[in-house]
PDB file of N, CA and C in Angstrom:
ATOM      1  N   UNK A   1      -3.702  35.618  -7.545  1.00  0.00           N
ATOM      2  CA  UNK A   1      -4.921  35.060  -7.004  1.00  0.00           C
ATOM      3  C   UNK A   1      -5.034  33.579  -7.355  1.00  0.00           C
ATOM      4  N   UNK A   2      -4.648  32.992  -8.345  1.00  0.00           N
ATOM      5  CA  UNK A   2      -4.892  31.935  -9.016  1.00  0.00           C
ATOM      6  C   UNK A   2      -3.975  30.711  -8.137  1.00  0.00           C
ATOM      7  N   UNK A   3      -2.223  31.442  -7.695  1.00  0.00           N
ATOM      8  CA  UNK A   3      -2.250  30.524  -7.104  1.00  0.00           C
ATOM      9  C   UNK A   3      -2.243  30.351  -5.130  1.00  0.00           C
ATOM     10  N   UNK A   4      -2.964  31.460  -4.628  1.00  0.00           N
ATOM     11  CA  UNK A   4      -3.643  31.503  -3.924  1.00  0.00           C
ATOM     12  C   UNK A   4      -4.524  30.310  -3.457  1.00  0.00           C
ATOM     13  N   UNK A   5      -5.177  30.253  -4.800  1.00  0.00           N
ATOM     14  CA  UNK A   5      -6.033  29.036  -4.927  1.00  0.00           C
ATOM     15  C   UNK A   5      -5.886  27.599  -5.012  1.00  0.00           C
ATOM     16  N   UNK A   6      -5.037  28.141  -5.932  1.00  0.00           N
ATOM     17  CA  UNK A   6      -4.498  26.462  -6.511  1.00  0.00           C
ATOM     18  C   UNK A   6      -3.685  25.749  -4.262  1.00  0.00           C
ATOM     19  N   UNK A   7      -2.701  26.635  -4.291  1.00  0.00           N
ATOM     20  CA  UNK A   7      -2.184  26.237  -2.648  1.00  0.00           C
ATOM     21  C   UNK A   7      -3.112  26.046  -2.052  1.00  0.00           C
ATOM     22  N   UNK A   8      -4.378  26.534  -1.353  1.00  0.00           N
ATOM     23  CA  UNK A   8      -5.297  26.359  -0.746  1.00  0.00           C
ATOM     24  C   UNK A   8      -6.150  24.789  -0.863  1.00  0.00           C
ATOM     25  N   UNK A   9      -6.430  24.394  -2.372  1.00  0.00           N
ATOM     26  CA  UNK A   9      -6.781  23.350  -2.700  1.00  0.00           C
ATOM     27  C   UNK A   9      -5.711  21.816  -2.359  1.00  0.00           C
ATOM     28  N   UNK A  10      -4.441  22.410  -2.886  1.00  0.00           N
ATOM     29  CA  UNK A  10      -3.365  21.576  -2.944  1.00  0.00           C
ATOM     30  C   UNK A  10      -2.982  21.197  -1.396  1.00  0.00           C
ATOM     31  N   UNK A  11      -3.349  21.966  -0.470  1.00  0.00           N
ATOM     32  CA  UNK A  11      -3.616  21.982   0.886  1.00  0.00           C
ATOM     33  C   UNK A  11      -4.813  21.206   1.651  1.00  0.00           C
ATOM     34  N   UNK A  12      -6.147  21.435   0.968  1.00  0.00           N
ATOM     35  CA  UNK A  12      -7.011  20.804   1.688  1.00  0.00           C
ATOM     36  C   UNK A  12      -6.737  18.937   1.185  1.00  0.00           C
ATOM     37  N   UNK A  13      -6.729  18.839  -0.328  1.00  0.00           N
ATOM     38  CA  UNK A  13      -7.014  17.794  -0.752  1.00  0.00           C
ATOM     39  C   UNK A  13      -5.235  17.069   0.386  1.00  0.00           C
ATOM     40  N   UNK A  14      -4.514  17.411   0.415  1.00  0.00           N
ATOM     41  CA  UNK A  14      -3.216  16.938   1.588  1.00  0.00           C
ATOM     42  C   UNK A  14      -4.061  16.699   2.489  1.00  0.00           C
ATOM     43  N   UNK A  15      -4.376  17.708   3.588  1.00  0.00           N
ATOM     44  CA  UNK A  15      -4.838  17.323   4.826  1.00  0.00           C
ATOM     45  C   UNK A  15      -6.156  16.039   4.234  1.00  0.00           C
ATOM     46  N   UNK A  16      -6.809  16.214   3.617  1.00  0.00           N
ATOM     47  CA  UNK A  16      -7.866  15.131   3.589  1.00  0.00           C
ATOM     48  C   UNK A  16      -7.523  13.633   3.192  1.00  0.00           C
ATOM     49  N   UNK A  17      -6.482  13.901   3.079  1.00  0.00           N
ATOM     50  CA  UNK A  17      -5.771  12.084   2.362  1.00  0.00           C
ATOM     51  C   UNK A  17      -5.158  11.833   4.003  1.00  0.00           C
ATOM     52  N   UNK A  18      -4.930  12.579   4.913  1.00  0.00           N
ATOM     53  CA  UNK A  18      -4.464  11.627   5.954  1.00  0.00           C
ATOM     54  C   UNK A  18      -4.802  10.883   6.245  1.00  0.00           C
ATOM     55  N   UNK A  19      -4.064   9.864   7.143  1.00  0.00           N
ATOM     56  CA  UNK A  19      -4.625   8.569   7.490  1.00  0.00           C
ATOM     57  C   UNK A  19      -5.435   8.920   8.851  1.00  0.00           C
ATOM     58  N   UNK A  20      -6.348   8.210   9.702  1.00  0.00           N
ATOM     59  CA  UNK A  20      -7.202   8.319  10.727  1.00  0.00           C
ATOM     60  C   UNK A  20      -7.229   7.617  11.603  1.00  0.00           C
ATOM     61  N   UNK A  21      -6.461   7.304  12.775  1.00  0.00           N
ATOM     62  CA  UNK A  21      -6.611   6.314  13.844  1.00  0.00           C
ATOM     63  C   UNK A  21      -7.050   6.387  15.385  1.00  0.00           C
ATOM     64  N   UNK A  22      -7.137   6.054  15.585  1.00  0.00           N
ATOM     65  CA  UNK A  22      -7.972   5.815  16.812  1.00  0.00           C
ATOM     66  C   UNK A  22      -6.761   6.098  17.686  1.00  0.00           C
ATOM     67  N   UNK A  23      -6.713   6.858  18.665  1.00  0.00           N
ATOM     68  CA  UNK A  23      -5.801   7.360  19.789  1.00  0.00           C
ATOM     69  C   UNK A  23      -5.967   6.565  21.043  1.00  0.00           C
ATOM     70  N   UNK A  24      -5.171   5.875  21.572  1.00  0.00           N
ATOM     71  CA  UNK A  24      -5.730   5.853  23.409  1.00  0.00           C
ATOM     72  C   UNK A  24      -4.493   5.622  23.479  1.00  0.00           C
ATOM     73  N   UNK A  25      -4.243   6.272  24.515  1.00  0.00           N
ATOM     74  CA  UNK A  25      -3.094   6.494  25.992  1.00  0.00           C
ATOM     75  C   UNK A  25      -4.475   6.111  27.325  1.00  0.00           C
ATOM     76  N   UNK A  26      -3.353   6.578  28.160  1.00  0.00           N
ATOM     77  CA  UNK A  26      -3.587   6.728  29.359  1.00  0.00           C
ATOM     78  C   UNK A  26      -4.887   7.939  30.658  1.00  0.00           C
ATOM     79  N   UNK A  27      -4.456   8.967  29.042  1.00  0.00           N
ATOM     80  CA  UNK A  27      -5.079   9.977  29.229  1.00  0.00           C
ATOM     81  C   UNK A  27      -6.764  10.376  28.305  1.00  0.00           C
ATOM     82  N   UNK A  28      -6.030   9.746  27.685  1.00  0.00           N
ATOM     83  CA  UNK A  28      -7.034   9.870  26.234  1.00  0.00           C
ATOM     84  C   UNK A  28      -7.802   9.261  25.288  1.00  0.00           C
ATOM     85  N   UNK A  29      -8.594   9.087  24.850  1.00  0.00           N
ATOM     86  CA  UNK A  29      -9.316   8.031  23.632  1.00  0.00           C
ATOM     87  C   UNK A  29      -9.851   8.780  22.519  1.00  0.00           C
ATOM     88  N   UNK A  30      -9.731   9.228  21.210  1.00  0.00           N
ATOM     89  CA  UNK A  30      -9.947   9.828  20.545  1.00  0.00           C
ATOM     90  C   UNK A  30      -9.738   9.737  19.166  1.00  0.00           C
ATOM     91  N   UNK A  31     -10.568   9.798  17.911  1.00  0.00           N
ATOM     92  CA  UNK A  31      -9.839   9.505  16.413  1.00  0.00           C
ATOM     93  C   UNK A  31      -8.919  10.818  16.408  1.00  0.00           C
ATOM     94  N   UNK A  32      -7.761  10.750  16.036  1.00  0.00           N
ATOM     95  CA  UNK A  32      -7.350  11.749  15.351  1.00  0.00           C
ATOM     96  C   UNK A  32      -6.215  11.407  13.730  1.00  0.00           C
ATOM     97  N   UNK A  33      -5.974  12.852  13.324  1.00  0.00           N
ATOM     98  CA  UNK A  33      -5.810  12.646  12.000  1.00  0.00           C
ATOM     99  C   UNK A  33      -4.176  12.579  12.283  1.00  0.00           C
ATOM    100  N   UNK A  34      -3.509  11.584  11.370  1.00  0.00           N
ATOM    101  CA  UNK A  34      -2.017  11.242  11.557  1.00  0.00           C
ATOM    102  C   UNK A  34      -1.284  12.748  11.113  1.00  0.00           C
ATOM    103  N   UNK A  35       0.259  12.740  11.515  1.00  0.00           N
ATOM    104  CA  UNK A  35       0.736  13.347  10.939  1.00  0.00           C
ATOM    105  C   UNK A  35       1.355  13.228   9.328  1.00  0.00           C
ATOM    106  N   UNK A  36       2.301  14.252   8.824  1.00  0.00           N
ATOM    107  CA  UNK A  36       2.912  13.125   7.842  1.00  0.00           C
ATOM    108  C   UNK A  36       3.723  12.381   7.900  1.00  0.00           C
ATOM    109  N   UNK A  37       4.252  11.498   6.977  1.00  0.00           N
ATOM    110  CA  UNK A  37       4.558  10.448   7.209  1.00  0.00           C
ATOM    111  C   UNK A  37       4.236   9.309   7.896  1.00  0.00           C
ATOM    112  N   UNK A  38       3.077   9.297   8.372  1.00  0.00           N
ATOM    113  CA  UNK A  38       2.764   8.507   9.897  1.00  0.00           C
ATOM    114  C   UNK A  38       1.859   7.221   8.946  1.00  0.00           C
ATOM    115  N   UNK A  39       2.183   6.416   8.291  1.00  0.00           N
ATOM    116  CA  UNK A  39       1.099   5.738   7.287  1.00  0.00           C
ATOM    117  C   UNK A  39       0.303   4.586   8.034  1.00  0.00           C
ATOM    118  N   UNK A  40       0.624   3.969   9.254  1.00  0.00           N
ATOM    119  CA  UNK A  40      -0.057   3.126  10.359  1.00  0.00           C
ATOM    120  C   UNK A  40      -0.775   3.461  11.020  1.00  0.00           C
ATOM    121  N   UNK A  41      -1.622   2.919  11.624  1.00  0.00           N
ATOM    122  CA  UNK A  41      -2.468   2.669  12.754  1.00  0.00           C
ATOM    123  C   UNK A  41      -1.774   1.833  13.629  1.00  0.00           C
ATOM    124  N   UNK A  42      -1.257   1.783  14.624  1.00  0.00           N
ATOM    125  CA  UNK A  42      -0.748   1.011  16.160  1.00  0.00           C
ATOM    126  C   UNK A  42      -1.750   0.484  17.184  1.00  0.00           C
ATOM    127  N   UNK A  43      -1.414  -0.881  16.788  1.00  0.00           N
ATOM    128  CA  UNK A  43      -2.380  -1.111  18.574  1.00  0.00           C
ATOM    129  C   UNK A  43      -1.091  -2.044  19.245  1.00  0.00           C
ATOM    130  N   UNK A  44      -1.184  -1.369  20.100  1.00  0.00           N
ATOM    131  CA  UNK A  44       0.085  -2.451  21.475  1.00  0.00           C
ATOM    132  C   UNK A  44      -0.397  -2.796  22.115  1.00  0.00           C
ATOM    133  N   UNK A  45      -0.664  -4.142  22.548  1.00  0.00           N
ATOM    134  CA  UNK A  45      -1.213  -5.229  23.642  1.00  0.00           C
ATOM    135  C   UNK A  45      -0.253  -5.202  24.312  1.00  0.00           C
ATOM    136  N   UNK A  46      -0.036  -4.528  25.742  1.00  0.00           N
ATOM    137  CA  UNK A  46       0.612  -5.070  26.690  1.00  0.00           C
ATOM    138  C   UNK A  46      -0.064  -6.134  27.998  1.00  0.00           C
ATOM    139  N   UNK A  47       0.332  -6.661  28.545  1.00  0.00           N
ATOM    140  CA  UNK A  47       0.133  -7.502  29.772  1.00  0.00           C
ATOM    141  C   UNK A  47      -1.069  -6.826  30.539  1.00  0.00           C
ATOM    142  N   UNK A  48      -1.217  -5.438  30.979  1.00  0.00           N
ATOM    143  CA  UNK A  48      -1.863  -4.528  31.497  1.00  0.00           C
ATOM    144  C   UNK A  48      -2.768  -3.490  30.672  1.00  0.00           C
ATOM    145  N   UNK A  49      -2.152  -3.326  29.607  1.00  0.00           N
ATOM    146  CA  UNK A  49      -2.560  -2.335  29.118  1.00  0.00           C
ATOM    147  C   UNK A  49      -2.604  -1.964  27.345  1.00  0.00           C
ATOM    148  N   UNK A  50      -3.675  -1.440  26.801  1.00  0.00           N
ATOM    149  CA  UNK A  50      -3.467  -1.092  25.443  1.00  0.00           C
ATOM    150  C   UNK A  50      -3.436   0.195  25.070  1.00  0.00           C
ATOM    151  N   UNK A  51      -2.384   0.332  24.077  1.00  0.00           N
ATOM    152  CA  UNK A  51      -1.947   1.989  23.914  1.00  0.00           C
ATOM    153  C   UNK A  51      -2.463   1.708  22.256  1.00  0.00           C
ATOM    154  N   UNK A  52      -2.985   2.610  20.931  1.00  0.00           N
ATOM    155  CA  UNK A  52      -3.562   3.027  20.539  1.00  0.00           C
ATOM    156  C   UNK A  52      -2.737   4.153  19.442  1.00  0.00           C
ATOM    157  N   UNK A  53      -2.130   4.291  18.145  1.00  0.00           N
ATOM    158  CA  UNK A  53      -1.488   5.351  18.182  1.00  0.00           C
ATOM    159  C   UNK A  53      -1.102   5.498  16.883  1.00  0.00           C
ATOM    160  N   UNK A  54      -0.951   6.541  15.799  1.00  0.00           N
ATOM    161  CA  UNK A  54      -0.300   6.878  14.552  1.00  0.00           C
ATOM    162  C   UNK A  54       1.288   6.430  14.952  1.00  0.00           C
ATOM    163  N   UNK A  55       1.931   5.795  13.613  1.00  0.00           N
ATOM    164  CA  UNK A  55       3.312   5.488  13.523  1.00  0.00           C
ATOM    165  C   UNK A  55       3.580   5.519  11.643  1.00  0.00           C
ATOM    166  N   UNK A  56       5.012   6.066  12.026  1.00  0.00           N
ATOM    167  CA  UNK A  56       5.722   5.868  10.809  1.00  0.00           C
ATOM    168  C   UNK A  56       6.107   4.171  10.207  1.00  0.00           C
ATOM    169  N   UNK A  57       6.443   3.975   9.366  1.00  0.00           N
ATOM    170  CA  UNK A  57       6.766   2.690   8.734  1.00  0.00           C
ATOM    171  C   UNK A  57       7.938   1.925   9.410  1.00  0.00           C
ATOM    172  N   UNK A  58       8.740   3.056   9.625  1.00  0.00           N
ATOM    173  CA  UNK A  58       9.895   2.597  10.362  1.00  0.00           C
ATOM    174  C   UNK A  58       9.492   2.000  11.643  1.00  0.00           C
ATOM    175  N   UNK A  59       8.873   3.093  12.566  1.00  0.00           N
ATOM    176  CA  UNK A  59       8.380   2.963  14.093  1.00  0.00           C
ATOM    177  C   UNK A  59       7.806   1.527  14.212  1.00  0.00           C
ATOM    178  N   UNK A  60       7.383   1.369  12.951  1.00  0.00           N
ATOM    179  CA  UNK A  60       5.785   0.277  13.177  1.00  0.00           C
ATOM    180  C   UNK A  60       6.912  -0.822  13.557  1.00  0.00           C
ATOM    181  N   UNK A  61       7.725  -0.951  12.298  1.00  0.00           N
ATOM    182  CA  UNK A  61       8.587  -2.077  12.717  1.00  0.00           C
ATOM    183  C   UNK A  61       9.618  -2.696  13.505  1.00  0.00           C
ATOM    184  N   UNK A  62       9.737  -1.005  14.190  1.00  0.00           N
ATOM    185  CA  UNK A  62      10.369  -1.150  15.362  1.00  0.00           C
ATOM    186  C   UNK A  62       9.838  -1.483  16.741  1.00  0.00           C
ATOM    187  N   UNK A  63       9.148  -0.960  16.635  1.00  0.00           N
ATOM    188  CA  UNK A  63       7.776  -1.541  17.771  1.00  0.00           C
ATOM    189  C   UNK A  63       7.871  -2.879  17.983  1.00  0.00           C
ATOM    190  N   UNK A  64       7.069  -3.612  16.955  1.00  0.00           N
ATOM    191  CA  UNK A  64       6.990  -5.058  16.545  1.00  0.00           C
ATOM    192  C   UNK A  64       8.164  -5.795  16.876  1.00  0.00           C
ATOM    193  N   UNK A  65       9.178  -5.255  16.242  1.00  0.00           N
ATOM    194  CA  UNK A  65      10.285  -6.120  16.503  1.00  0.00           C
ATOM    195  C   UNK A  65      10.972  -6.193  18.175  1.00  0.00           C
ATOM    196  N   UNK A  66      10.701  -5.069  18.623  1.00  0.00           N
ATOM    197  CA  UNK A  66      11.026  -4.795  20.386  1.00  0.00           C
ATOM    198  C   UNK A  66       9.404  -5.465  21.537  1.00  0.00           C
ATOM    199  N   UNK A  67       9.004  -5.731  20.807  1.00  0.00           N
ATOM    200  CA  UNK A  67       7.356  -6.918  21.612  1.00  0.00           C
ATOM    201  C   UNK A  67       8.272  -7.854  22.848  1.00  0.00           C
ATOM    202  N   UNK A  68       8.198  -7.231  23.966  1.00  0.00           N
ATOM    203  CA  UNK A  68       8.738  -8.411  24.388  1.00  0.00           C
ATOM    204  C   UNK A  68       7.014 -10.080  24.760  1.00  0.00           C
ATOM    205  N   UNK A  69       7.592 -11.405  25.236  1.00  0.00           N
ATOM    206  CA  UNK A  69       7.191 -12.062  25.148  1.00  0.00           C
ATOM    207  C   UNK A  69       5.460 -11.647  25.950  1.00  0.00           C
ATOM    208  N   UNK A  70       4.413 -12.368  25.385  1.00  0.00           N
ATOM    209  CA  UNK A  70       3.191 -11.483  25.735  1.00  0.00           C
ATOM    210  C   UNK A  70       2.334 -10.806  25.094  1.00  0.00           C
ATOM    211  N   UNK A  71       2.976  -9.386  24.646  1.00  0.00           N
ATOM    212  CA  UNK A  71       2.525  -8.466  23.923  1.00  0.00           C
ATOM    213  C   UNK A  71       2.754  -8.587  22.398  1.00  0.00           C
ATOM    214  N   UNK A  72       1.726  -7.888  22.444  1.00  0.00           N
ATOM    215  CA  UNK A  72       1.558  -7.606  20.535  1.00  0.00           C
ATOM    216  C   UNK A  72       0.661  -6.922  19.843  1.00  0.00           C
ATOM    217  N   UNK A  73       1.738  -6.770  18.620  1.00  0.00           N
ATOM    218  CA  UNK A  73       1.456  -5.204  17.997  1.00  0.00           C
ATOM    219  C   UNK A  73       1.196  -5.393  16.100  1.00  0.00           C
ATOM    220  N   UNK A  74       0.034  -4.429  16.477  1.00  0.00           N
ATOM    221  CA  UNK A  74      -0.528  -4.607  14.811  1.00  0.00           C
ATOM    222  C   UNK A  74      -0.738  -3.467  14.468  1.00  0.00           C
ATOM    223  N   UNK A  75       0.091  -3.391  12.860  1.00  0.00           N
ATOM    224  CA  UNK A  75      -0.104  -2.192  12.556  1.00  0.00           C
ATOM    225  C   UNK A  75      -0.697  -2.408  11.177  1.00  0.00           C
ATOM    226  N   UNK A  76      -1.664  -1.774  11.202  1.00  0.00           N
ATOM    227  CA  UNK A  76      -2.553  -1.486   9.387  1.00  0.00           C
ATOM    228  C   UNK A  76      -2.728  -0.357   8.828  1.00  0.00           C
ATOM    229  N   UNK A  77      -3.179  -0.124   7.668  1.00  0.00           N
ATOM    230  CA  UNK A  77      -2.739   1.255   6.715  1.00  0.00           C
ATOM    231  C   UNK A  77      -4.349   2.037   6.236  1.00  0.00           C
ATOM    232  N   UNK A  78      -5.314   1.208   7.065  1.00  0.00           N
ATOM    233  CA  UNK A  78      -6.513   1.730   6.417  1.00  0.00           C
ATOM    234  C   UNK A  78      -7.494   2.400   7.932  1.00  0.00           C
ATOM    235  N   UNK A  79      -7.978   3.802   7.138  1.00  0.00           N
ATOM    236  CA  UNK A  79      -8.936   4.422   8.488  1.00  0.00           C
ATOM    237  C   UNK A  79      -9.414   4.258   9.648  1.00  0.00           C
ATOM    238  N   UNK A  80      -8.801   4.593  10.650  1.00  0.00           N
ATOM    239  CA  UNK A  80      -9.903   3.749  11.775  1.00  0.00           C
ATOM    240  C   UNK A  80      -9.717   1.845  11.990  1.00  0.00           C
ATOM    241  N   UNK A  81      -8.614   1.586  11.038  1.00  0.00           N
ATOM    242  CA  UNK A  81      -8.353   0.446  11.583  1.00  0.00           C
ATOM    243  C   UNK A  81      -8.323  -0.134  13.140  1.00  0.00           C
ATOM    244  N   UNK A  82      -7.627   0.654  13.709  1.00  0.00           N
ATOM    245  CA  UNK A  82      -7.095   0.157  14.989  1.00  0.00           C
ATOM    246  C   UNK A  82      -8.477   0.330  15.978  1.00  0.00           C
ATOM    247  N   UNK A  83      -9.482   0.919  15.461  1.00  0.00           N
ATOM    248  CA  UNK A  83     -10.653   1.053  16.473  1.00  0.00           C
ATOM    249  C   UNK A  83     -11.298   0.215  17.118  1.00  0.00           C
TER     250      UNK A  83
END
Protein backbone atom coordinates (compact mmCIF):
# COMPACT_ATOMS: atom_id res chain seq x y z
CA UNK A 1 0.00 0.00 0.00
CA UNK A 2 2.69 2.39 0.94
CA UNK A 3 4.18 2.24 -2.28
CA UNK A 4 1.05 2.49 -4.06
CA UNK A 5 1.24 5.77 -2.64
CA UNK A 6 4.43 6.90 -2.65
CA UNK A 7 4.06 6.14 -7.08
CA UNK A 8 0.89 7.94 -7.16
CA UNK A 9 2.47 11.08 -5.50
CA UNK A 10 5.82 10.61 -7.37
CA UNK A 11 3.41 10.75 -10.38
CA UNK A 12 1.29 13.69 -9.70
CA UNK A 13 4.13 15.96 -8.35
CA UNK A 14 5.89 14.76 -12.36
CA UNK A 15 2.88 15.63 -14.21
CA UNK A 16 2.62 19.02 -12.23
CA UNK A 17 6.25 20.25 -12.93
CA UNK A 18 5.46 20.22 -16.69
CA UNK A 19 6.10 22.97 -18.63
CA UNK A 20 2.78 24.89 -20.18
CA UNK A 21 2.55 26.49 -23.57
CA UNK A 22 0.32 27.92 -25.53
CA UNK A 23 -0.59 25.70 -28.73
CA UNK A 24 -1.69 27.22 -32.17
CA UNK A 25 -1.61 25.45 -35.47
CA UNK A 26 -3.84 25.82 -38.01
CA UNK A 27 -6.45 23.96 -36.42
CA UNK A 28 -6.13 24.88 -32.97
CA UNK A 29 -5.34 27.44 -30.11
CA UNK A 30 -5.06 26.04 -26.78
CA UNK A 31 -2.63 25.89 -23.42
CA UNK A 32 -1.53 22.55 -23.20
CA UNK A 33 0.82 20.66 -20.90
CA UNK A 34 4.34 19.66 -22.69
CA UNK A 35 5.44 16.33 -23.00
CA UNK A 36 8.67 15.03 -21.49
CA UNK A 37 11.49 16.27 -22.38
CA UNK A 38 9.85 19.10 -24.24
CA UNK A 39 11.53 22.09 -21.89
CA UNK A 40 10.46 25.16 -24.55
CA UNK A 41 7.80 27.09 -25.51
CA UNK A 42 8.00 27.80 -29.61
CA UNK A 43 6.71 30.67 -31.36
CA UNK A 44 7.52 30.66 -35.31
CA UNK A 45 6.92 33.86 -37.17
CA UNK A 46 6.46 32.98 -40.58
CA UNK A 47 5.75 35.53 -43.52
CA UNK A 48 1.96 34.34 -43.31
CA UNK A 49 1.63 32.71 -40.45
CA UNK A 50 2.32 31.87 -36.62
CA UNK A 51 2.58 28.34 -35.33
CA UNK A 52 2.75 28.09 -31.46
CA UNK A 53 4.21 24.81 -29.93
CA UNK A 54 6.15 22.57 -27.08
CA UNK A 55 9.85 21.61 -28.28
CA UNK A 56 12.72 19.71 -27.06
CA UNK A 57 16.15 21.57 -26.57
CA UNK A 58 17.45 20.04 -29.48
CA UNK A 59 14.26 20.91 -31.80
CA UNK A 60 14.37 24.50 -30.42
CA UNK A 61 17.72 24.84 -31.94
CA UNK A 62 17.04 23.31 -34.81
CA UNK A 63 14.21 25.29 -35.68
CA UNK A 64 16.14 28.52 -35.10
CA UNK A 65 18.93 27.56 -36.90
CA UNK A 66 16.69 26.39 -40.22
CA UNK A 67 14.65 30.30 -39.99
CA UNK A 68 14.88 31.00 -43.35
CA UNK A 69 15.30 34.94 -44.11
CA UNK A 70 12.00 36.75 -42.54
CA UNK A 71 10.96 34.47 -39.97
CA UNK A 72 11.66 34.01 -36.45
CA UNK A 73 11.71 31.86 -33.69
CA UNK A 74 11.75 32.19 -29.90
CA UNK A 75 11.99 29.77 -27.63
CA UNK A 76 11.66 30.27 -23.61
CA UNK A 77 11.54 27.88 -20.62
CA UNK A 78 8.91 29.57 -18.44
CA UNK A 79 4.79 28.88 -18.38
CA UNK A 80 2.74 30.26 -20.84
CA UNK A 81 5.58 32.11 -22.21
CA UNK A 82 4.78 31.94 -25.76
CA UNK A 83 1.13 33.32 -25.08
Amino acid sequence: MRYTILFFLLFVVAVGNALRCMVLTDIKKQPENCGKGEVYCVTYKMKTRVKKFCATKFDCKRISSMALPGEKVTCCDKDMCNA
